[in-house]
C-alpha atoms as a PDB file:
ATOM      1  CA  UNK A   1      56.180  46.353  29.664  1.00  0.00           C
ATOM      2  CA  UNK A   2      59.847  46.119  30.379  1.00  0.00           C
ATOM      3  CA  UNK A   3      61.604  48.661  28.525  1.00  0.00           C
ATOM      4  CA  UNK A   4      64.672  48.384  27.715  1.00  0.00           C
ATOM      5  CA  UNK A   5      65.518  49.860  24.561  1.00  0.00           C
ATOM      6  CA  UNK A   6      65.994  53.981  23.634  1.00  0.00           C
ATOM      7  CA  UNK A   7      64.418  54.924  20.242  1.00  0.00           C
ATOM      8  CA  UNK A   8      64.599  58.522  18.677  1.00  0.00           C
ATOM      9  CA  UNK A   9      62.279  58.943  16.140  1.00  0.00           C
ATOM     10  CA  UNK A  10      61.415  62.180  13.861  1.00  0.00           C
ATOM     11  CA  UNK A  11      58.838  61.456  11.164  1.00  0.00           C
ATOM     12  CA  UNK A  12      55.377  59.660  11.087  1.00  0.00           C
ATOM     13  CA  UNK A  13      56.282  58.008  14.321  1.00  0.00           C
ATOM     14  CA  UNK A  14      55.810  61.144  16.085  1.00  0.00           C
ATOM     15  CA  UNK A  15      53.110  61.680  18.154  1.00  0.00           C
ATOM     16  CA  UNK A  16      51.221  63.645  15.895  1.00  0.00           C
ATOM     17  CA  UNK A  17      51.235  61.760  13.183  1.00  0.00           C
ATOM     18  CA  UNK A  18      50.141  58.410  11.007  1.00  0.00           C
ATOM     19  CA  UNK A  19      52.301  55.555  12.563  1.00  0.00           C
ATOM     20  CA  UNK A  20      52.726  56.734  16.184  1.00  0.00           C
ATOM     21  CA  UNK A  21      50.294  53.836  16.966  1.00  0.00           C
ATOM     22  CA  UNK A  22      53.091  51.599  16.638  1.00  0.00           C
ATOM     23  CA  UNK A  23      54.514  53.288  19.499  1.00  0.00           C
ATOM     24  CA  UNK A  24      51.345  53.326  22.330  1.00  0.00           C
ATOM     25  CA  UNK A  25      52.888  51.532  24.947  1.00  0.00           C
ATOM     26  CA  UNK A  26      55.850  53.103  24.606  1.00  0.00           C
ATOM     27  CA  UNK A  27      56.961  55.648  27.475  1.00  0.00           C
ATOM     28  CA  UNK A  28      57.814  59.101  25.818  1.00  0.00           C
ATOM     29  CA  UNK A  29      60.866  61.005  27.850  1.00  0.00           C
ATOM     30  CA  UNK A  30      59.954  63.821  25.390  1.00  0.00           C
ATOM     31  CA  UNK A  31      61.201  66.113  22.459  1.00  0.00           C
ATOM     32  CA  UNK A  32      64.753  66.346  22.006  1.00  0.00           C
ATOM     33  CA  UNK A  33      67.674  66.571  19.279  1.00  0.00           C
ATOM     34  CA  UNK A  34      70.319  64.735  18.027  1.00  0.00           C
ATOM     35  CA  UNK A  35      74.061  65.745  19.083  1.00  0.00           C
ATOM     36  CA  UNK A  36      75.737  65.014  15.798  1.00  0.00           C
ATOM     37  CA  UNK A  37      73.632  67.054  12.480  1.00  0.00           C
ATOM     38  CA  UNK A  38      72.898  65.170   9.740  1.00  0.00           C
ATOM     39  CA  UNK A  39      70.677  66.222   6.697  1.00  0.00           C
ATOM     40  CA  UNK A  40      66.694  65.202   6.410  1.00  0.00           C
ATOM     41  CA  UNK A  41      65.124  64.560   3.464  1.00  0.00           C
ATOM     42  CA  UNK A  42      61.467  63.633   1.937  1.00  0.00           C
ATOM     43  CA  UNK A  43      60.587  60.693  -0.442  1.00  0.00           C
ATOM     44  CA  UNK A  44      57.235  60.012  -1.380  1.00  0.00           C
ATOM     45  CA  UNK A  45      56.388  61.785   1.930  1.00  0.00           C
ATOM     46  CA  UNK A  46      58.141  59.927   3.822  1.00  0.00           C
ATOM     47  CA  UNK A  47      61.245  61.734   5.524  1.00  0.00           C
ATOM     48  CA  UNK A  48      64.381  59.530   6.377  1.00  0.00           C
ATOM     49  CA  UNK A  49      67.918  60.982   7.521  1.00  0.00           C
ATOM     50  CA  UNK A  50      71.476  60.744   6.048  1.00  0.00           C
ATOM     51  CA  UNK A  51      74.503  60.552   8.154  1.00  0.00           C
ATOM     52  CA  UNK A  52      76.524  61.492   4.818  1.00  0.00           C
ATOM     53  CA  UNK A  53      75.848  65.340   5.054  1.00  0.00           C
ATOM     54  CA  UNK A  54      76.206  67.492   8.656  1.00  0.00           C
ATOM     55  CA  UNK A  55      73.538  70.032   7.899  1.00  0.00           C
ATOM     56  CA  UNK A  56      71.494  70.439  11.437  1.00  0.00           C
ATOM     57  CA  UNK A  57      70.450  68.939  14.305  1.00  0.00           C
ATOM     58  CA  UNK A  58      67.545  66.377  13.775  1.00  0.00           C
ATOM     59  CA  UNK A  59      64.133  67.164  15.927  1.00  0.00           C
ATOM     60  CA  UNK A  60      62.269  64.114  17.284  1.00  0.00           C
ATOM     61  CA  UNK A  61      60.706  62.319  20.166  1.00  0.00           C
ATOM     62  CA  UNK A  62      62.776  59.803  22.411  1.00  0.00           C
ATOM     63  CA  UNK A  63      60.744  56.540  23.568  1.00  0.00           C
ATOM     64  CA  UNK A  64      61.538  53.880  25.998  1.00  0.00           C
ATOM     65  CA  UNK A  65      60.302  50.581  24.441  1.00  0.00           C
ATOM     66  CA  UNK A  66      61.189  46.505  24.679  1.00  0.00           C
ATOM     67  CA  UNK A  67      62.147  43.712  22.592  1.00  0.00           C
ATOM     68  CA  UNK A  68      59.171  42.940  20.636  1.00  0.00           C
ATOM     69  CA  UNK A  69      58.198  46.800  20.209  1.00  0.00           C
ATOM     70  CA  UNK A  70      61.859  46.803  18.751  1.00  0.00           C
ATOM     71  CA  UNK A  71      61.521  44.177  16.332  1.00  0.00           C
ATOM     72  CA  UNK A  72      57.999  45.873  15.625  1.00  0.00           C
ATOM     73  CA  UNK A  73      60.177  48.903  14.422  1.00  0.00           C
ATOM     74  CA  UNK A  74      62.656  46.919  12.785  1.00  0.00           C
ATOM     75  CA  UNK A  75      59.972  45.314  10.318  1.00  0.00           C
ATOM     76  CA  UNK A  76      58.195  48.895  10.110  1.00  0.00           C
ATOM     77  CA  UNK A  77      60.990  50.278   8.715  1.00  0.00           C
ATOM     78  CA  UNK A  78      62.539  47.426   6.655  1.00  0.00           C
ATOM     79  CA  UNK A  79      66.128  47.265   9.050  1.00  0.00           C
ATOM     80  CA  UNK A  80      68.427  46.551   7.645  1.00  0.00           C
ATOM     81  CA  UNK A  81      67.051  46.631   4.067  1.00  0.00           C
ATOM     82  CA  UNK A  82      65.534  49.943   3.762  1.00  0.00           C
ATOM     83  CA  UNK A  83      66.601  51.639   6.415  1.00  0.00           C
ATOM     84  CA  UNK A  84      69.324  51.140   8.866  1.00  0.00           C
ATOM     85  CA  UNK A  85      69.240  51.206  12.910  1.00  0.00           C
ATOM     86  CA  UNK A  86      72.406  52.998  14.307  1.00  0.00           C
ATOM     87  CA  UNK A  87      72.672  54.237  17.360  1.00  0.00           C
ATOM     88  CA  UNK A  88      72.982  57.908  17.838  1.00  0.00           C
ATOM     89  CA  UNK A  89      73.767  60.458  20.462  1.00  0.00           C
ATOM     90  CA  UNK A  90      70.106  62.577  21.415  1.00  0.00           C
ATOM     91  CA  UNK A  91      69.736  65.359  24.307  1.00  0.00           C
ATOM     92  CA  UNK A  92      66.170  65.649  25.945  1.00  0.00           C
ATOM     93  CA  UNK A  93      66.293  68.553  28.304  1.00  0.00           C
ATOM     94  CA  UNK A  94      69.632  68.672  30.049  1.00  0.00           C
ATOM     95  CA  UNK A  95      70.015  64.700  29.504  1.00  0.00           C
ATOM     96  CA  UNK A  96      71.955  63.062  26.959  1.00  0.00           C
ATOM     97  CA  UNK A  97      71.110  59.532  25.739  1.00  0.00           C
ATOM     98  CA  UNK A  98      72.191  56.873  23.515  1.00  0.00           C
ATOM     99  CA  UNK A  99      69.197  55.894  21.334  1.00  0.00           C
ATOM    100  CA  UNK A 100      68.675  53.881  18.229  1.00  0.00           C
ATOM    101  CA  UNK A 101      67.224  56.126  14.937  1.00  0.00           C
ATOM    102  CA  UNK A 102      66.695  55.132  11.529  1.00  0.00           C
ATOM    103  CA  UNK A 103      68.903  56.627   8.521  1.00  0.00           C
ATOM    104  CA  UNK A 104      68.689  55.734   4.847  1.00  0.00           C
ATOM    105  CA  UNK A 105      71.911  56.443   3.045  1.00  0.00           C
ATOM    106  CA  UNK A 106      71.181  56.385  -0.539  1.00  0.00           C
ATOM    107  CA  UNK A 107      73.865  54.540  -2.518  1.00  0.00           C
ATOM    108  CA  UNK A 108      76.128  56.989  -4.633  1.00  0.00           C
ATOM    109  CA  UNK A 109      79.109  59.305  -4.478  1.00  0.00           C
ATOM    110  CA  UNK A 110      77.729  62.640  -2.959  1.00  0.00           C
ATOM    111  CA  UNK A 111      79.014  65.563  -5.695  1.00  0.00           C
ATOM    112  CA  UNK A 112      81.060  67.989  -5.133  1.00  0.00           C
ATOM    113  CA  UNK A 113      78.808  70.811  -6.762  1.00  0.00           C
ATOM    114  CA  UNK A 114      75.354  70.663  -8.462  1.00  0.00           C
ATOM    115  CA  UNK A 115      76.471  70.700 -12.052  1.00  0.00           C
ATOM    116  CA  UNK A 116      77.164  67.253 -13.294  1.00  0.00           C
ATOM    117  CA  UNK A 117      79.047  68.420 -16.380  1.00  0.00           C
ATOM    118  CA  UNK A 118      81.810  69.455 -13.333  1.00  0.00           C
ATOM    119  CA  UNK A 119      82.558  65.133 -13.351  1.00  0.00           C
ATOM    120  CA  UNK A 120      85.686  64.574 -14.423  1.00  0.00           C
ATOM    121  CA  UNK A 121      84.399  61.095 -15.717  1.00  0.00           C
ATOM    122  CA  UNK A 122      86.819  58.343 -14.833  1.00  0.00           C
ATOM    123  CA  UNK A 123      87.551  60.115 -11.774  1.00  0.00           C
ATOM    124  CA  UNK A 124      85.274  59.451  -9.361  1.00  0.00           C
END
């Protein structure tokens, strides 16, 4: 398998968990972090990241994989649909790499506080 492709992934593609079959040819260079924080959240138990909030650094696994295991992911994860592919900064060790990762950015105009009646309507 020619691999030619970085992918960061940090839900059930991990290797300890429900989908990481979709990943078994896949070299693993390990458990690292994103450089940029963004915020994780859970739907359905499913967790997808936001690049619309900076809240932490995002824990995952880095994988080496090729074209079709790609395309595999793409599908897998509805891209561009569902969620989106963007390419993201990710340290493993003392090595820095430019991977793919999947975020979901739910439509909508992130609020300023948690108290709706705080809208000034008209204003947003």
């Amino acid at each position: 398998m020619e691999s030619n492709h970085l992918v960061f992934v940090y839900g059930t593609l991990r290797s300890t968990h429900c989908n990481h079959h979709l990943l078994k040819d896949a070299y693993c260079h390990g458990v690292g972090v994103s450089e940029d924080r963004y915020a994780m959240y859970l739907k359905n138990g499913y967790p997808y990241i936001t690049s619309s909030e900076d809240r932490y650094q995002i824990t995952g696994e880095l994988y080496s994989v090729d074209d079709a295991t790609l395309l595999l992911l793409d599908k897998f994860e509805g891209h561009p649909r569902h969620y989106e592919r963007r390419e993201i900064c990710v340290s493993v060790g003392n090595e820095r790499y430019n991977a793919w990762a999947y975020f979901h950015d739910p439509p909508g105009i992130r609020m300023q506080s948690g108290d709706f009646n705080d809208v000034e309507f008209g204003k947003i």
